[in-house]
C-alpha atoms as a PDB file:
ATOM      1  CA  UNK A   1     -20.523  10.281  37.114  1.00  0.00           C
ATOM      2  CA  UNK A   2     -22.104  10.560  40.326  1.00  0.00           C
ATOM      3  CA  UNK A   3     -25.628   9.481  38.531  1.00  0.00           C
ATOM      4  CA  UNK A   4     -23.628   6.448  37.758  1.00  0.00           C
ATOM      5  CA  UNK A   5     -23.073   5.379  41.215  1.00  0.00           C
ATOM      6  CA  UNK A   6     -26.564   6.121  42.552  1.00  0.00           C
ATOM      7  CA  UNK A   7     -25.574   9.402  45.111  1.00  0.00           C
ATOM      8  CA  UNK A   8     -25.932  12.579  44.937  1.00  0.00           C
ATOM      9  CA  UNK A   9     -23.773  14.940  43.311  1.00  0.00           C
ATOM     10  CA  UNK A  10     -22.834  16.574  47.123  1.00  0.00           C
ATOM     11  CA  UNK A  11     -22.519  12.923  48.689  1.00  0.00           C
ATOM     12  CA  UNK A  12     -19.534  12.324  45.155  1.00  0.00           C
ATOM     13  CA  UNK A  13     -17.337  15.024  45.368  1.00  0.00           C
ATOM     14  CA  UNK A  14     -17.372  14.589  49.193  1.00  0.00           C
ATOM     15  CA  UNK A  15     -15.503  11.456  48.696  1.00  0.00           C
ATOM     16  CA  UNK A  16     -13.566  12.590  45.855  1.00  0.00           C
ATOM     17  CA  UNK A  17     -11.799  15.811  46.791  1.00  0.00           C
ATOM     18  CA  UNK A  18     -10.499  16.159  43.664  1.00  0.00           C
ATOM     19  CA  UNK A  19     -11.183  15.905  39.988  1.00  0.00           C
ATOM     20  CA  UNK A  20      -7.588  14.059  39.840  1.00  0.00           C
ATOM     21  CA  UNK A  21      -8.405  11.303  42.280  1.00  0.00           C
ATOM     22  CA  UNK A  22     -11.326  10.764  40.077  1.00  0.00           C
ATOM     23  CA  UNK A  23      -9.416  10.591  37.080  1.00  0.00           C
ATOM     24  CA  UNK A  24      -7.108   8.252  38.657  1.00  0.00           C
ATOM     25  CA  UNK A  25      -9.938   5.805  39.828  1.00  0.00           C
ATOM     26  CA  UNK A  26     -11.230   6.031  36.047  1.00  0.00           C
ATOM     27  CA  UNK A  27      -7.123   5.239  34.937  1.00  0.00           C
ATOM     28  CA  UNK A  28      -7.056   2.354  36.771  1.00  0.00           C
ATOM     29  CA  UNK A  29     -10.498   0.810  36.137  1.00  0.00           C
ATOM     30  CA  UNK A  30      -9.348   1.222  32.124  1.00  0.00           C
ATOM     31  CA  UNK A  31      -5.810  -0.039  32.417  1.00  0.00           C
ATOM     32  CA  UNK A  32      -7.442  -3.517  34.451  1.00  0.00           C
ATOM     33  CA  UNK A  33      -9.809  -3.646  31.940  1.00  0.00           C
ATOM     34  CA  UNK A  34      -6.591  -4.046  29.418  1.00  0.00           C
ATOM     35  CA  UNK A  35      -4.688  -6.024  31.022  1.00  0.00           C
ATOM     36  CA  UNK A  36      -7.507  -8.479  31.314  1.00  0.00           C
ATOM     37  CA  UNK A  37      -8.621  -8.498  27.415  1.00  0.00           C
ATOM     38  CA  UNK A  38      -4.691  -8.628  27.024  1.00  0.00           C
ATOM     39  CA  UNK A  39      -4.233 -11.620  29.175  1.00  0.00           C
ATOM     40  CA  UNK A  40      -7.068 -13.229  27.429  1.00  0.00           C
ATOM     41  CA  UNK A  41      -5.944 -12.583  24.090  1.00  0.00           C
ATOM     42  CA  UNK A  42      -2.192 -13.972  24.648  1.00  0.00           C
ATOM     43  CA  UNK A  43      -3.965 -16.699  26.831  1.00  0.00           C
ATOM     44  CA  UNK A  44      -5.873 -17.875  23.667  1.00  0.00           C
ATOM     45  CA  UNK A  45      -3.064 -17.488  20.880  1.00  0.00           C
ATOM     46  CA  UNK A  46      -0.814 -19.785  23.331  1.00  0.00           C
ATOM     47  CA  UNK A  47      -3.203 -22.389  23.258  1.00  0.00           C
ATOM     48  CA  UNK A  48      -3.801 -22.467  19.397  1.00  0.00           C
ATOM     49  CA  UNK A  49       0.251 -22.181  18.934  1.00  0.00           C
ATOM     50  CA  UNK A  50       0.003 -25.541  21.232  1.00  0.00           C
ATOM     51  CA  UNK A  51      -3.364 -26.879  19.629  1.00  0.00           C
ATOM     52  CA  UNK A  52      -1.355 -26.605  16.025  1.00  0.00           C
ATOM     53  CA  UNK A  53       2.169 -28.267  17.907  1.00  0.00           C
ATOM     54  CA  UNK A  54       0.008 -31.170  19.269  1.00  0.00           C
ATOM     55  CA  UNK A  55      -1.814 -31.583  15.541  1.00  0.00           C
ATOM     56  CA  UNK A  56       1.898 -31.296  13.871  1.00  0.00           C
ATOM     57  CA  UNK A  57       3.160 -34.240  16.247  1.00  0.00           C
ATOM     58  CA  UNK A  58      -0.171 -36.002  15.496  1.00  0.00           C
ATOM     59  CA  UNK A  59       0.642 -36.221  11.853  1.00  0.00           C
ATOM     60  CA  UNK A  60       4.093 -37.257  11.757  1.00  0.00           C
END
């Protein structure tokens, strides 16, 4: 992990205390990351569902 952010291994765990405050950081990160791809998913099935409503109306 600490290769990841570009420090050295001493200069991580010195802000991380411990492992769990690291895990939680990686929790959170993942669970955004979710929510996102979640809210794009819904975001795109509500506007089909309306794209097939206004087409419906259209034909009638």
């Amino acid at each position: 992990m600490y290769a990841k952010a570009n420090v050295s291994r001493a200069t991580f765990y010195r802000h991380h205390e411990e492992i769990i405050q690291i895990i939680e950081v990686q929790l959170l990160r993942n669970m955004q990351q979710f929510s996102e791809k979640l809210d794009q998913i819904m975001l795109n099935s509500q506007n089909i569902q309306q794209l097939i409503i206004s087409l419906l109306q259209e034909e009638r």
